[in-house]
C-alpha atoms as a PDB file:
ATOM      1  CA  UNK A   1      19.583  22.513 -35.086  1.00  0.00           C
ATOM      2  CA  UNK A   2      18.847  23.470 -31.214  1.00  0.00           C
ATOM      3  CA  UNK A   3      15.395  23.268 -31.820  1.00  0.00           C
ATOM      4  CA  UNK A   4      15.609  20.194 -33.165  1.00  0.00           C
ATOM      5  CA  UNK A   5      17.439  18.206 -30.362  1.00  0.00           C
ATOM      6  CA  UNK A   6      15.173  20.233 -27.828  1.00  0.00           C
ATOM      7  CA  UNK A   7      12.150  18.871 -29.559  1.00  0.00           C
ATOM      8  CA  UNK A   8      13.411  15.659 -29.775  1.00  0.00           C
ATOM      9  CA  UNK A   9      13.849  15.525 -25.731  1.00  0.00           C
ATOM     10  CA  UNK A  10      11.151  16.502 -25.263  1.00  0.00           C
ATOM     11  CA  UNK A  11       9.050  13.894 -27.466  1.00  0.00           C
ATOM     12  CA  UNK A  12      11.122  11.068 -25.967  1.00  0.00           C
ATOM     13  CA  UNK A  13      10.371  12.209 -22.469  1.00  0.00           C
ATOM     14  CA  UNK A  14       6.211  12.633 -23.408  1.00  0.00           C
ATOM     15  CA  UNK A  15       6.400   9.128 -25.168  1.00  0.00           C
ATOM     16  CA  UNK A  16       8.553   7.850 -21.661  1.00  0.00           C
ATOM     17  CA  UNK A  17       5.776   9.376 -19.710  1.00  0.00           C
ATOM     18  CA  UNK A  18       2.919   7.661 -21.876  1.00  0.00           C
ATOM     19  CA  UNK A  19       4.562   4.026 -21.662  1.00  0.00           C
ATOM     20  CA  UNK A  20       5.614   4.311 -17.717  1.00  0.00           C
ATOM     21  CA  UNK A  21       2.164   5.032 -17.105  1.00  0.00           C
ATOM     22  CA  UNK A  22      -0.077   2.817 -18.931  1.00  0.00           C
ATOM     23  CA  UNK A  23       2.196  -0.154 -17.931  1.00  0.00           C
ATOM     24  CA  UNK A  24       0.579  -0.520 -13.791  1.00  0.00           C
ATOM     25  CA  UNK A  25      -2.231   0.244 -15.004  1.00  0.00           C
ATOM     26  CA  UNK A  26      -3.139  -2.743 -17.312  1.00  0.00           C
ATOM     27  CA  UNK A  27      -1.568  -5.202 -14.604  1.00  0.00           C
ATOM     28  CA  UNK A  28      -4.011  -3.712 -12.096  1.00  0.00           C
ATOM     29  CA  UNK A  29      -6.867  -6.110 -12.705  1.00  0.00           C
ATOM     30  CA  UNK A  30      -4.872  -9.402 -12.985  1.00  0.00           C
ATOM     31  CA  UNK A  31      -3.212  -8.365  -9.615  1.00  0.00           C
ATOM     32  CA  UNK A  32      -6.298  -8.000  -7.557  1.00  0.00           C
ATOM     33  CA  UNK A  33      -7.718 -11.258  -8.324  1.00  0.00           C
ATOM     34  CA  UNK A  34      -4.121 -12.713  -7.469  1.00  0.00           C
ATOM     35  CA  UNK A  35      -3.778 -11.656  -4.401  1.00  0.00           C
ATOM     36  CA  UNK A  36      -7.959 -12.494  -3.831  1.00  0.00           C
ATOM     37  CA  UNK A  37      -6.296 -16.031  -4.782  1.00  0.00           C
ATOM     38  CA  UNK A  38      -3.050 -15.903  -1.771  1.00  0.00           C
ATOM     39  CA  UNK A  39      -4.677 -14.274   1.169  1.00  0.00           C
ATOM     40  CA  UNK A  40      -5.856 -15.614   4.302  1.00  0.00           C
ATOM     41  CA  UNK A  41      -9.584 -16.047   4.260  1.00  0.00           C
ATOM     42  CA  UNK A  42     -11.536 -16.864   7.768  1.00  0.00           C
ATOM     43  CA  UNK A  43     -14.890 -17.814   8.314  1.00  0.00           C
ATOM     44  CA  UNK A  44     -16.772 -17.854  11.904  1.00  0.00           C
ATOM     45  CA  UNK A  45     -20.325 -19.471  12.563  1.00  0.00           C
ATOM     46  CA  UNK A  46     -23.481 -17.613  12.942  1.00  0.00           C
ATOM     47  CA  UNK A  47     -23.841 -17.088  16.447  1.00  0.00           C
ATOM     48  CA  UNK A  48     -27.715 -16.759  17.578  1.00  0.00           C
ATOM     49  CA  UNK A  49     -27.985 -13.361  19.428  1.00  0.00           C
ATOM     50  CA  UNK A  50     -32.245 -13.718  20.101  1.00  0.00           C
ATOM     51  CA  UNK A  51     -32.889 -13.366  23.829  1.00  0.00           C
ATOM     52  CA  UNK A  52     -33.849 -16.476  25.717  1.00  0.00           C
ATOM     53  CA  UNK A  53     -36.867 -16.273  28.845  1.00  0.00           C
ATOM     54  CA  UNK A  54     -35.348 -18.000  31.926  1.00  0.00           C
ATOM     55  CA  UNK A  55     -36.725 -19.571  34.214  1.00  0.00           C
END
């Protein structure tokens, strides 16, 4: 009967394991492109660097 319960710990704590795991991953992708969506984004002209004769 020892060997039962000790088997049964141990198969909830594997099937734990399995489920605390696999749940961030499969919210990884959704996440990125939310927080793509509610960041700060800033954009600066082109600034012409070619050097100029004087005169």
């Amino acid at each position: 009967m020892k060997k039962l319960g000790f088997t049964t710990v141990i198969a909830g704590g594997l099937a734990a394991a399995v489920l605390g795991l696999a749940a961030p991953a499969s919210a990884g992708i959704d996440h990125h492109t939310w927080l793509d969506q509610i960041t700060n984004s800033a954009s600066a002209p082109h600034v012409d660097t070619t050097v100029h004769q004087s005169r």
